[in-house]
C-alpha atoms as a PDB file:
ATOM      1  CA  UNK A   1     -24.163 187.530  65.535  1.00  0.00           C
ATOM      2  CA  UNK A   2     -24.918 188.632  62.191  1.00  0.00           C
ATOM      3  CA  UNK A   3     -23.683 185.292  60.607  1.00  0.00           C
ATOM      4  CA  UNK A   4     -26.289 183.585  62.696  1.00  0.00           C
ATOM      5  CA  UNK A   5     -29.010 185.899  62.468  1.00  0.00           C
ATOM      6  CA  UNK A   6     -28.854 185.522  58.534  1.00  0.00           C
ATOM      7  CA  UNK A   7     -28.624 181.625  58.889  1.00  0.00           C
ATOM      8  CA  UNK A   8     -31.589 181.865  60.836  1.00  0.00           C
ATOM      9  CA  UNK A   9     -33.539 184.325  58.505  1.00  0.00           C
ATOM     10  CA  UNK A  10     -32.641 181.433  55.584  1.00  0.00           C
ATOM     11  CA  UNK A  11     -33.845 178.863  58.148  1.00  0.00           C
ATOM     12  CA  UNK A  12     -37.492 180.301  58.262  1.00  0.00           C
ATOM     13  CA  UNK A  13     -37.383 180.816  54.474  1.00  0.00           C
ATOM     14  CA  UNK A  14     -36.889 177.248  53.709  1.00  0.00           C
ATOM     15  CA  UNK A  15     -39.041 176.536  56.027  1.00  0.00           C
ATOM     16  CA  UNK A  16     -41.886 178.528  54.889  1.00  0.00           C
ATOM     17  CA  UNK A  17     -41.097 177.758  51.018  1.00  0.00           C
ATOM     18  CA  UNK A  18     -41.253 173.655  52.428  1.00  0.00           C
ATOM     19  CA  UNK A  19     -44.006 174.285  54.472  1.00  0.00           C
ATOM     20  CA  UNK A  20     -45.908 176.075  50.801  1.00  0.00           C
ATOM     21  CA  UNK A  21     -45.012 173.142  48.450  1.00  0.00           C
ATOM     22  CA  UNK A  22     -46.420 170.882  51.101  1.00  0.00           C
ATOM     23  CA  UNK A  23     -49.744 172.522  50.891  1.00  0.00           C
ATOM     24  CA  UNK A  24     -49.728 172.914  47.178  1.00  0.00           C
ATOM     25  CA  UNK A  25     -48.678 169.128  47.104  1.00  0.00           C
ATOM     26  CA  UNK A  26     -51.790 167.901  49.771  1.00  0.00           C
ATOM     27  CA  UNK A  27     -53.938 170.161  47.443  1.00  0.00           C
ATOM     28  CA  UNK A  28     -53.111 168.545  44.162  1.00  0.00           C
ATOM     29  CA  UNK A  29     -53.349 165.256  45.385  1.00  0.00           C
ATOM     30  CA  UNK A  30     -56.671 166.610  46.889  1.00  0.00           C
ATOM     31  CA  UNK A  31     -58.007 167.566  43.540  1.00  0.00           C
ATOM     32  CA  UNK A  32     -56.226 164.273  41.135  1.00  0.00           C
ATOM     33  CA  UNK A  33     -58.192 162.361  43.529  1.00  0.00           C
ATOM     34  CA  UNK A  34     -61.783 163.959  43.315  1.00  0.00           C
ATOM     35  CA  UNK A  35     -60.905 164.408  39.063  1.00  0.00           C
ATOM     36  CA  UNK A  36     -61.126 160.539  38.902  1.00  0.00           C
ATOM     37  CA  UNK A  37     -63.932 159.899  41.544  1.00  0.00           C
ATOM     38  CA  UNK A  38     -65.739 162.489  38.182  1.00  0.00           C
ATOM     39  CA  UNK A  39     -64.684 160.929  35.620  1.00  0.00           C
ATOM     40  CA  UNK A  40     -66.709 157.879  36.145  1.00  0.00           C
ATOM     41  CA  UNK A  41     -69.567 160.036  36.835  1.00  0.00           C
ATOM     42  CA  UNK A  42     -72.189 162.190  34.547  1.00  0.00           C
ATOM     43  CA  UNK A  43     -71.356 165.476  36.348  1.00  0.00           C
ATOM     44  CA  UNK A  44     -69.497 167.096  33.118  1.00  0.00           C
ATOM     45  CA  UNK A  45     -69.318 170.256  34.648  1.00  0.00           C
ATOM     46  CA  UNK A  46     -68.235 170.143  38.098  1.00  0.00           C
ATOM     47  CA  UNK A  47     -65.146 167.427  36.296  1.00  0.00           C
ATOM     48  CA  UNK A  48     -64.372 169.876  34.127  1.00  0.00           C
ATOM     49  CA  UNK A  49     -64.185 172.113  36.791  1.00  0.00           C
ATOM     50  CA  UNK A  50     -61.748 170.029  39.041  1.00  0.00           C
ATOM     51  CA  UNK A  51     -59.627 168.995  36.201  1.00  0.00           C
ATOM     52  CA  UNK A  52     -59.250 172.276  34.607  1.00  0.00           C
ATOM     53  CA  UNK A  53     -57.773 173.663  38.099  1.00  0.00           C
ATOM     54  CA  UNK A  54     -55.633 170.605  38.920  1.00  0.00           C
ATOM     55  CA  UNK A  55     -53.652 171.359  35.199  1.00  0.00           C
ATOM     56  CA  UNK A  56     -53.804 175.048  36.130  1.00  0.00           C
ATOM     57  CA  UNK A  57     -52.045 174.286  39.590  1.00  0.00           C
ATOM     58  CA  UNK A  58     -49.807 171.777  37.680  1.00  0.00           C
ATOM     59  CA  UNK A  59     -48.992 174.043  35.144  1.00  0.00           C
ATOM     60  CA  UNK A  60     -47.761 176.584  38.046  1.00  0.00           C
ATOM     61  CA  UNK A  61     -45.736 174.620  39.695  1.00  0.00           C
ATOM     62  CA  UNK A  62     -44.231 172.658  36.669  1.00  0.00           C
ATOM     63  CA  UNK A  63     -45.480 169.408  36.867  1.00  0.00           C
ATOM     64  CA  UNK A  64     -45.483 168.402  33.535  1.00  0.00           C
ATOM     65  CA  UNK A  65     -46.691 165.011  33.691  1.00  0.00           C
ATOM     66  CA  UNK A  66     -50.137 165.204  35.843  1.00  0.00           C
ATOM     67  CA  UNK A  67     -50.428 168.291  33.832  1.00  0.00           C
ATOM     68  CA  UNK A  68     -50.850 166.406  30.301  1.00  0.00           C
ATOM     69  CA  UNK A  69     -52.386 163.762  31.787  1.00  0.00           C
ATOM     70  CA  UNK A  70     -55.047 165.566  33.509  1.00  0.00           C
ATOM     71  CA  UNK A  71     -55.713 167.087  30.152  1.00  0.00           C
ATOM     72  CA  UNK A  72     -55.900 163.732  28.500  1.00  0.00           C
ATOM     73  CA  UNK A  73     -58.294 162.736  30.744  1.00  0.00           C
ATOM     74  CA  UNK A  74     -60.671 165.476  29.399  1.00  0.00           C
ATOM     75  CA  UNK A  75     -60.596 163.710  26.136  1.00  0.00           C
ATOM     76  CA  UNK A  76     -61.300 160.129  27.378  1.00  0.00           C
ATOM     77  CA  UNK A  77     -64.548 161.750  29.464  1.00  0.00           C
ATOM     78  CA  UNK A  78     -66.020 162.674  26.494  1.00  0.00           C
ATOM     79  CA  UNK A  79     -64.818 159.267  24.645  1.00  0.00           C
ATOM     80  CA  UNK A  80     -66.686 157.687  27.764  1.00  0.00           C
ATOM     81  CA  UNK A  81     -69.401 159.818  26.999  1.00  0.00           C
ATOM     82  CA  UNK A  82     -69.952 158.856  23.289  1.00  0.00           C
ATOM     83  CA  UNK A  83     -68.995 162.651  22.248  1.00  0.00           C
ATOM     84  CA  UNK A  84     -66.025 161.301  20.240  1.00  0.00           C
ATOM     85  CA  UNK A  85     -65.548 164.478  17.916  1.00  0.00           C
ATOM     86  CA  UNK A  86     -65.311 166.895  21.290  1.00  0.00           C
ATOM     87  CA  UNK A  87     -62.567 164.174  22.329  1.00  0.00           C
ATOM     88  CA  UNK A  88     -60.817 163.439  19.549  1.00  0.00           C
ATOM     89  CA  UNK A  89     -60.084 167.440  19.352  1.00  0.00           C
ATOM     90  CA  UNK A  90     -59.164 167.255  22.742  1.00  0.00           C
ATOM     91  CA  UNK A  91     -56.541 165.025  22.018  1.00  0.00           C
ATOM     92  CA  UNK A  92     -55.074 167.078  18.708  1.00  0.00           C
ATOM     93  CA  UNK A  93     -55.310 170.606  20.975  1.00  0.00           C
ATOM     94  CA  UNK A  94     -52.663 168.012  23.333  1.00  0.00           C
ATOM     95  CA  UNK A  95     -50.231 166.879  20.616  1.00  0.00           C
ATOM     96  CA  UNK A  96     -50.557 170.323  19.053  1.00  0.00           C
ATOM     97  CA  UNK A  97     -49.433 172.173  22.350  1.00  0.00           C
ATOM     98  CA  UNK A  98     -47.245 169.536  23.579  1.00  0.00           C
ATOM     99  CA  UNK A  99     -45.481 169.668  19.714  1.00  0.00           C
ATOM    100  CA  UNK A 100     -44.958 173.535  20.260  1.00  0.00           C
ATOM    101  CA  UNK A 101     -43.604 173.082  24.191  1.00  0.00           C
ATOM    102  CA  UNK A 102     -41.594 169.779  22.665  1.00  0.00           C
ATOM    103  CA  UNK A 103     -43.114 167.949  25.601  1.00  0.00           C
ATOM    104  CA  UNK A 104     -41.828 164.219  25.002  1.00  0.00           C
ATOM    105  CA  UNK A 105     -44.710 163.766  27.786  1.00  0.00           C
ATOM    106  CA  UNK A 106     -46.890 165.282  26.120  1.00  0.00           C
ATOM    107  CA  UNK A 107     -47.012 163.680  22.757  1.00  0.00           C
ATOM    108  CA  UNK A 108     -47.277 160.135  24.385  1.00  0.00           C
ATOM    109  CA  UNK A 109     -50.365 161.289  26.169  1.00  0.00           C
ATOM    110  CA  UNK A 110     -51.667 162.521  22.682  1.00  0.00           C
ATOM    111  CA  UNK A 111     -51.182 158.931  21.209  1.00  0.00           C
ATOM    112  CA  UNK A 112     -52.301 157.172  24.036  1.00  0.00           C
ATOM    113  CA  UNK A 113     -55.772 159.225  24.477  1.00  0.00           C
ATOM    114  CA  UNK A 114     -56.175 158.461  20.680  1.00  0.00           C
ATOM    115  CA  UNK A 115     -55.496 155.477  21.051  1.00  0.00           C
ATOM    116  CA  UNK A 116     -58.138 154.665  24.221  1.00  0.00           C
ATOM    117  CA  UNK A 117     -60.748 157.575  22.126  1.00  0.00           C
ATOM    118  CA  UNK A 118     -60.311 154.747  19.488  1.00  0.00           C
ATOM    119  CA  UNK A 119     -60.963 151.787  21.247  1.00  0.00           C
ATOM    120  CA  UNK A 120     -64.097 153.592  22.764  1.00  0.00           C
ATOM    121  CA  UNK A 121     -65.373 154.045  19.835  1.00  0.00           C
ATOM    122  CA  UNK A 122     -65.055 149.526  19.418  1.00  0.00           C
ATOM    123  CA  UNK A 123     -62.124 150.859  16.391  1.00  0.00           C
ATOM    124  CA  UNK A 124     -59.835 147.801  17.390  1.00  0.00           C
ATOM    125  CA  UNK A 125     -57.451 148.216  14.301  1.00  0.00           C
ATOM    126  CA  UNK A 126     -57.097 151.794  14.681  1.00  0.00           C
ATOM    127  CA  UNK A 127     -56.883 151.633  18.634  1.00  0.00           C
ATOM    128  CA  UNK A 128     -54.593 148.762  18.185  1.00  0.00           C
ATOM    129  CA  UNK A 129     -52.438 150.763  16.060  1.00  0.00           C
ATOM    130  CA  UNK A 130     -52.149 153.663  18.162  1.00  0.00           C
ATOM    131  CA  UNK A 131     -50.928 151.699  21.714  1.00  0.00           C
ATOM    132  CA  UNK A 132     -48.658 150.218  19.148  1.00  0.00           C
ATOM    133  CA  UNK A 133     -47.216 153.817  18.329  1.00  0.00           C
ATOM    134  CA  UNK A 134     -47.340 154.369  22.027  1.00  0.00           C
ATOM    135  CA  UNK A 135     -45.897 151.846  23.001  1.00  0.00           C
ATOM    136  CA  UNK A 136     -42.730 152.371  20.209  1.00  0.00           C
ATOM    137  CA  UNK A 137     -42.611 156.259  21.694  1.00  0.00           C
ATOM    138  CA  UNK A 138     -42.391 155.443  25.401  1.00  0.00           C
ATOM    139  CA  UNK A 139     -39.385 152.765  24.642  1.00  0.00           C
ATOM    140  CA  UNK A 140     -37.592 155.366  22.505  1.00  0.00           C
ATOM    141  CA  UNK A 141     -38.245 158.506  24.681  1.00  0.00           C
ATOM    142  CA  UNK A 142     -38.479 157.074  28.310  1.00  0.00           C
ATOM    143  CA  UNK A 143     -36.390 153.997  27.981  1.00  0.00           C
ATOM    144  CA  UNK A 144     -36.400 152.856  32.120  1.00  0.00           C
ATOM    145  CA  UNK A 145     -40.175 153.100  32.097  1.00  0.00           C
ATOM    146  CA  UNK A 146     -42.812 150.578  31.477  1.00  0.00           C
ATOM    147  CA  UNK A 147     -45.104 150.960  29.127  1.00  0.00           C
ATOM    148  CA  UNK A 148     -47.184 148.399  30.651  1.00  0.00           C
ATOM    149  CA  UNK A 149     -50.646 150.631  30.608  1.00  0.00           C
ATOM    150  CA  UNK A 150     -50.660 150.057  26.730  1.00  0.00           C
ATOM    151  CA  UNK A 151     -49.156 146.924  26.627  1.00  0.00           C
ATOM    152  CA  UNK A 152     -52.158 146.166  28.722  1.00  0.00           C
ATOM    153  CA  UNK A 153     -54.726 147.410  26.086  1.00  0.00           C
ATOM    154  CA  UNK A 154     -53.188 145.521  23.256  1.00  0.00           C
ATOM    155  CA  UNK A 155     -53.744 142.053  25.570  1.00  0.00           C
ATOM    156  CA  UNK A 156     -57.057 143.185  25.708  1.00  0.00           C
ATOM    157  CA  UNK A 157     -57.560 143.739  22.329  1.00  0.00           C
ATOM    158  CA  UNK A 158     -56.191 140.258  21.532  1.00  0.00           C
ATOM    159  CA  UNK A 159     -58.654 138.497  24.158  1.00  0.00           C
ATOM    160  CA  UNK A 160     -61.504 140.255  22.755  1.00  0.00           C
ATOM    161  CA  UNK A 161     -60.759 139.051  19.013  1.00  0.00           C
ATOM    162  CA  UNK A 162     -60.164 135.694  20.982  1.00  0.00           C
ATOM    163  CA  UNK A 163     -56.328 136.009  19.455  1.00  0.00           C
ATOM    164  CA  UNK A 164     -54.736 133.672  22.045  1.00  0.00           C
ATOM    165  CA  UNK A 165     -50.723 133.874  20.432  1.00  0.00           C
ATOM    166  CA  UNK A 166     -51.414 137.399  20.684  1.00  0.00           C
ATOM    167  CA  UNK A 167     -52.619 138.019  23.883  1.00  0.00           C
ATOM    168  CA  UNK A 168     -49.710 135.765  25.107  1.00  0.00           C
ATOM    169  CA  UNK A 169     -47.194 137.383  23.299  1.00  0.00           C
ATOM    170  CA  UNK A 170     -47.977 140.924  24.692  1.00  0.00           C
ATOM    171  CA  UNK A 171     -49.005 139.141  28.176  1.00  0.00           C
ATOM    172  CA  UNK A 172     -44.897 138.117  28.025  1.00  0.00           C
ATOM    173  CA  UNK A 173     -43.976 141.571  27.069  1.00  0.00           C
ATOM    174  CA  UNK A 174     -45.548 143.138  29.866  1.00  0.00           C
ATOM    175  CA  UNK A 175     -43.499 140.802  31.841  1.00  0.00           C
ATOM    176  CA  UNK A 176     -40.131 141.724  30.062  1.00  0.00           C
ATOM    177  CA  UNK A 177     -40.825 145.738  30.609  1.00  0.00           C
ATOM    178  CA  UNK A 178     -38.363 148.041  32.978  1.00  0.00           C
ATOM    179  CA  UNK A 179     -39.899 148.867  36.345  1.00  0.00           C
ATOM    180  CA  UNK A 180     -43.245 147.419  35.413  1.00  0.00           C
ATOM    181  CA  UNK A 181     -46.196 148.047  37.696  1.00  0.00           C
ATOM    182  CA  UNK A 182     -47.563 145.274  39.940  1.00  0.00           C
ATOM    183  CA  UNK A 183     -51.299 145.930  39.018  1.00  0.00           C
ATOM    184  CA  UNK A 184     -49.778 145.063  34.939  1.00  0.00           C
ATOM    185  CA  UNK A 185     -48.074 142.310  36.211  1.00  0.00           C
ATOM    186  CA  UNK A 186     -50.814 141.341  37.751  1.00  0.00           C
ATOM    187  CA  UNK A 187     -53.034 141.268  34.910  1.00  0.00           C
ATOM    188  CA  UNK A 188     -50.252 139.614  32.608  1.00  0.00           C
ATOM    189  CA  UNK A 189     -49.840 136.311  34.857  1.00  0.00           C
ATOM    190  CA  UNK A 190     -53.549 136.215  34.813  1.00  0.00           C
ATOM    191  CA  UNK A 191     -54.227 136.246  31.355  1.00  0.00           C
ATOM    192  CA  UNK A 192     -50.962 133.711  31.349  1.00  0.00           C
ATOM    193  CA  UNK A 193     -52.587 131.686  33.804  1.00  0.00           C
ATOM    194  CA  UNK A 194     -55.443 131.142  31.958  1.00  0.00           C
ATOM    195  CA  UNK A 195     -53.610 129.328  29.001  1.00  0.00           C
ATOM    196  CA  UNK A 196     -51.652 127.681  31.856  1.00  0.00           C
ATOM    197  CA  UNK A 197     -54.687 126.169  32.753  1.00  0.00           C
ATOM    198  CA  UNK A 198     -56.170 125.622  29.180  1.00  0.00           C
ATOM    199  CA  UNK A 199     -53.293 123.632  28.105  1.00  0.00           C
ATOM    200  CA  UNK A 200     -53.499 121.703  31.570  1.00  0.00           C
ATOM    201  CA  UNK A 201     -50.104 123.006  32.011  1.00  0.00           C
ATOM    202  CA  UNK A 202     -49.959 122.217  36.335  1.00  0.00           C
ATOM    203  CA  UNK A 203     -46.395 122.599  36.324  1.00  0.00           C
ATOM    204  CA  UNK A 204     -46.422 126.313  34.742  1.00  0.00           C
ATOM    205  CA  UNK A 205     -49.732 126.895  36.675  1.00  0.00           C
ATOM    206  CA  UNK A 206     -48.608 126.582  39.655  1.00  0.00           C
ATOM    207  CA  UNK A 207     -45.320 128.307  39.081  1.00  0.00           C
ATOM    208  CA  UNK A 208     -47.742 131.419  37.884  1.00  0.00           C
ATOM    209  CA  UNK A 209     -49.669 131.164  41.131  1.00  0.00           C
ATOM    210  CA  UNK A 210     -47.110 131.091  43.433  1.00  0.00           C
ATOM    211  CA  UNK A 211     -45.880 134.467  41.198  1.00  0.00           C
ATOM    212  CA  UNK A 212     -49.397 135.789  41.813  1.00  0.00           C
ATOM    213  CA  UNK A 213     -49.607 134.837  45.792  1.00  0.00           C
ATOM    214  CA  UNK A 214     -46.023 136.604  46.034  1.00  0.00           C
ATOM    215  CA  UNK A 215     -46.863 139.990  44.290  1.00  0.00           C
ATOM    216  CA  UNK A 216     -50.082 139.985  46.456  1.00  0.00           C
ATOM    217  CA  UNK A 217     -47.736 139.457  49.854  1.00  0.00           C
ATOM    218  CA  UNK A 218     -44.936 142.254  48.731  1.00  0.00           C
ATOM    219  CA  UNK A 219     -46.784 144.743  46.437  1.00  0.00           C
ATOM    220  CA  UNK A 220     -50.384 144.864  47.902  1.00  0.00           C
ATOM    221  CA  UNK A 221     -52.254 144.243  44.305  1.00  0.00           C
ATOM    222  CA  UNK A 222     -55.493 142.989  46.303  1.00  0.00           C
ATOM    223  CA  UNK A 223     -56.915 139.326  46.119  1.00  0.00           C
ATOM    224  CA  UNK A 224     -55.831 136.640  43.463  1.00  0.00           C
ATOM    225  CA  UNK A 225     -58.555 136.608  41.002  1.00  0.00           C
ATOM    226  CA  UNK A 226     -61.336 133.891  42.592  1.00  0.00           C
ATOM    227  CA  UNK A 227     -60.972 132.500  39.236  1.00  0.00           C
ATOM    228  CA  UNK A 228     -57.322 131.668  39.668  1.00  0.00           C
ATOM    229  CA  UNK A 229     -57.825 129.938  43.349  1.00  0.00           C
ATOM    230  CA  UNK A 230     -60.343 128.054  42.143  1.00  0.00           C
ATOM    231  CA  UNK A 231     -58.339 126.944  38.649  1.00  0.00           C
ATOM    232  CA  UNK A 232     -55.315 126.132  40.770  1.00  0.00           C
ATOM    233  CA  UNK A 233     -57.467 123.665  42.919  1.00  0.00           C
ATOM    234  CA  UNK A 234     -59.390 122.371  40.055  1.00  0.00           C
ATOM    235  CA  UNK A 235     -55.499 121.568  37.830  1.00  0.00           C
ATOM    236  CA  UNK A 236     -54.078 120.133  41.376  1.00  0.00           C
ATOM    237  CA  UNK A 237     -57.530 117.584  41.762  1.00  0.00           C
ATOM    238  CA  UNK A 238     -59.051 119.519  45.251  1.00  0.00           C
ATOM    239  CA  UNK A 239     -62.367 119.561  43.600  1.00  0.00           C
ATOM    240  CA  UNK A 240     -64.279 119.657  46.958  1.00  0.00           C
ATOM    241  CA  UNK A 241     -62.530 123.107  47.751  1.00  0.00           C
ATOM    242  CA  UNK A 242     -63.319 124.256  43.957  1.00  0.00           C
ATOM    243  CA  UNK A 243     -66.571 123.816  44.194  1.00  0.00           C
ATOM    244  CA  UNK A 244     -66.887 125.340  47.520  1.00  0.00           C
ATOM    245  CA  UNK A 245     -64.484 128.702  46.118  1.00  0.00           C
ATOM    246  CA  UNK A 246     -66.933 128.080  42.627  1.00  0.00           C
ATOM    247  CA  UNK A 247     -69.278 130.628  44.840  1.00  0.00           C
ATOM    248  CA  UNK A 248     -66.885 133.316  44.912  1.00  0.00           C
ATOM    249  CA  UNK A 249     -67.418 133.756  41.348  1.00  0.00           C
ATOM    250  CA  UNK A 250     -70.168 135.808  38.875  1.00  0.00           C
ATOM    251  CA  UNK A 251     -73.270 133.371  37.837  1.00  0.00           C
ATOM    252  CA  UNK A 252     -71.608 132.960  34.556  1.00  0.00           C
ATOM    253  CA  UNK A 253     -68.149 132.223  35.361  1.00  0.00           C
ATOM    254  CA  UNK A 254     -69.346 129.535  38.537  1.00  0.00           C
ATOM    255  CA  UNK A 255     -71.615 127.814  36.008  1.00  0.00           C
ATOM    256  CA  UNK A 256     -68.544 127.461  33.505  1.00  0.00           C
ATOM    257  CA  UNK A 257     -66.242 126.186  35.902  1.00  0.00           C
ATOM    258  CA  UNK A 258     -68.680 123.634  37.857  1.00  0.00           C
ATOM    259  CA  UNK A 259     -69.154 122.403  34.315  1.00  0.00           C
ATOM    260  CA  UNK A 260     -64.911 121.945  34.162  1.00  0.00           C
ATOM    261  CA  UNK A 261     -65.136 120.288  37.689  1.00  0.00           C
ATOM    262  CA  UNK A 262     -67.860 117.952  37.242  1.00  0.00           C
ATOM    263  CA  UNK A 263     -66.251 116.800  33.916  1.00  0.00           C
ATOM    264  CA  UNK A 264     -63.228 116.023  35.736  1.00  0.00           C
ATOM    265  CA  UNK A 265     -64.678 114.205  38.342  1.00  0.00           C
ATOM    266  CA  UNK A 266     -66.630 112.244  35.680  1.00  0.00           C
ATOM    267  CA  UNK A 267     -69.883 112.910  36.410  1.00  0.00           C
ATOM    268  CA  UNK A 268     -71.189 114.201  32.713  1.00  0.00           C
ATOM    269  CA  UNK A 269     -74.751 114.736  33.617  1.00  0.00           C
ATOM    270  CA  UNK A 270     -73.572 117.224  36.484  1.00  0.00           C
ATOM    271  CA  UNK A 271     -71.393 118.892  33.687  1.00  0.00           C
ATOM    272  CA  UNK A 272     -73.520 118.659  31.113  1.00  0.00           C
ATOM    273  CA  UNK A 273     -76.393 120.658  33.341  1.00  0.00           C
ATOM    274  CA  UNK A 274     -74.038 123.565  34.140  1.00  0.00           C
ATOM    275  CA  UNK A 275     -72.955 123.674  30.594  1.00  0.00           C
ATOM    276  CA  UNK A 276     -76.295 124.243  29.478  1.00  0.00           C
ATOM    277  CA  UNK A 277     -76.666 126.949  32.456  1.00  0.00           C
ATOM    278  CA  UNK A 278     -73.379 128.902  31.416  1.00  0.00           C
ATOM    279  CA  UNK A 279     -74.841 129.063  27.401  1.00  0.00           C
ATOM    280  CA  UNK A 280     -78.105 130.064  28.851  1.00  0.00           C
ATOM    281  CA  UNK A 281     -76.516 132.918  31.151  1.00  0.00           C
ATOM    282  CA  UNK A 282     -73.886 133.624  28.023  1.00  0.00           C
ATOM    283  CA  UNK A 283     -76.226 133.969  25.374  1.00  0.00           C
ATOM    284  CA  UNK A 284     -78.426 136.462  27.580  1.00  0.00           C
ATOM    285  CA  UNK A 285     -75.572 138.571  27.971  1.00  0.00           C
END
C-alpha cells in the first residue's frame, strides 16, 4: 500500500511540475510573440517592457537561446530607431556578459546584432564583415546548424551593390547549409531564379520553379513570388497568362516586366512605352 501510495504522490508531482512548465512555456511564447508585434512599432517603452520580462522568464528557466536573442533584439530596436550609439552598447553589454558566462550563443548574437546595427546604419563593408565573422562562428561552434539568417544578409548586400557573382555565390551557399530553413531557401532559389531568367536559362528555370512549387507544397513558405510565376510563363512563351499575372505585381515591377513581354512578342512600341513608364516610376523612387 505504501509502495503505491508513494508512486502515486510522484504521479501528482510530475504532473504538477508538467502541468507548471506548460504554463511557463504558453507564457513565453505569449510574450516572444507580442516582443516582435513591438519591435516594428514606436512604443519603446511598453517593448522594452515585454522584452525585458521574456529574458527575465528565460533567464529562470534556462533558456539560453531566446534569452540572448531577446536581448539582441533590444539593440536592433534602437538600430531601427536611428539611436545607433544606445545599440551598439547594447550589443558590447551582450558579448561582454555572454564572454563572462562563455555563452557560445551568446557571442554569435553579439556579432550578428553588430553586424545588422551595421548594416542599419547603410555600413555595407563593416556589416558585410561582421555576417562574415558570424557566419565563420556558427560553422565552428554549431556545426549541424544553418547559418542561413546571415548568409541571407550577405546576398543582400551583394544585390544591393548589384554584385551578381556574389549574390550567386552566397545564394548557393545557403543552399549547401545543414538543416537550412525553408523561408532561406526560399529566398536563395529566388534570387537564383532571377539569373536563371536573366541568362534565359529555361532549362535551370524551370528546374528552380518546380524547387520553389515543392517547398511551397511540403514546408508551407507562402506563395511563389508573383514575380517568379510570371518569369516562368514569360521564359516558357505563355505571354497571354504573363500579362494577365503582370497585375499581381507593384507598379514598378508590372511596368518592367510588360516591357520584357512586349519585347518578346515583338511589338517594340508596346515595350518601348512601359520602359519609359518603369524609368519614370524608378527614378521617382
Amino acid at each position: 500500500m505504501r509502495l503505491k501510495t508513494n508512486f502515486l504522490v510522484l504521479t501528482a508531482i510530475c504532473l504538477t511540475s508538467l502541468n507548471a512548465m506548460a504554463q511557463d512555456y504558453l507564457y513565453i511564447m505569449k510574450m516572444q510573440s507580442e516582443m516582435l508585434r513591438l519591435i516594428s512599432t514606436d512604443d519603446k517603452d511598453k517593448f522594452y517592457e515585454v522584452t525585458e520580462a521574456l529574458k527575465a522568464e528565460c533567464q529562470k528557466i534556462g533558456d539560453e537561446r531566446l534569452f540572448y536573442t531577446a536581448w539582441g533584439n533590444l539593440s536592433t530596436y534602437e538600430a531601427t530607431h536611428q539611436n545607433y550609439m544606445k545599440a551598439d552598447d547594447i550589443a558590447n553589454q551582450i558579448a561582454e556578459y555572454a564572454e563572462g558566462q562563455n555563452s557560445y550563443w551568446g557571442n554569435y548574437v553579439a556579432l550578428h546584432v553588430k553586424a545588422v546595427n551595421a548594416l542599419q546604419k547603410q555600413d555595407y563593408e563593416e556589416a558585410e564583415g561582421g555576417f562574415l565573422k558570424a557566419v565563420d562562428f556558427r560553422h565552428k561552434y554549431f556545426p549541424g546548424e544553418s547559418a542561413g539568417d546571415d548568409l541571407q544578409e550577405l546576398m543582400k548586400i551583394a544585390n544591393h551593390r548589384k554584385d551578381q557573382k556574389a549574390g550567386l555565390k552566397y545564394a548557393r551557399q545557403i543552399l549547401a547549409e545543414p538543416n537550412v530553413a525553408p523561408i532561406h531557401k526560399g529566398r536563395a532559389l529566388f534570387r537564383l531564379s532571377q539569373f536563371a531568367f536573366n541568362q534565359n536559362k529555361k532549362e535551370l528555370y524551370d528546374s528552380i520553379y518546380n524547387e520553389l512549387k515543392a517547398l511551397k507544397e511540403s514546408d508551407g513558405i507562402g506563395t511563389i513570388e508573383p514575380v517568379v510565376e510570371v518569369n516562368y510563363h514569360i521564359i516558357n512563351g505563355n505571354y497571354d497568362e504573363a500579362l494577365r499575372l503582370c497585375q499581381d505585381l507593384s507598379p514598378e515591377s508590372r511596368a518592367e516586366r510588360m516591357a520584357v513581354i512586349y519585347h518578346r512578342m515583338g511589338n517594340n512600341d508596346k515595350a518601348y512605352e512601359y520602359m519609359a513608364k518603369f524609368k519614370k516610376i524608378n527614378d521617382s523612387i
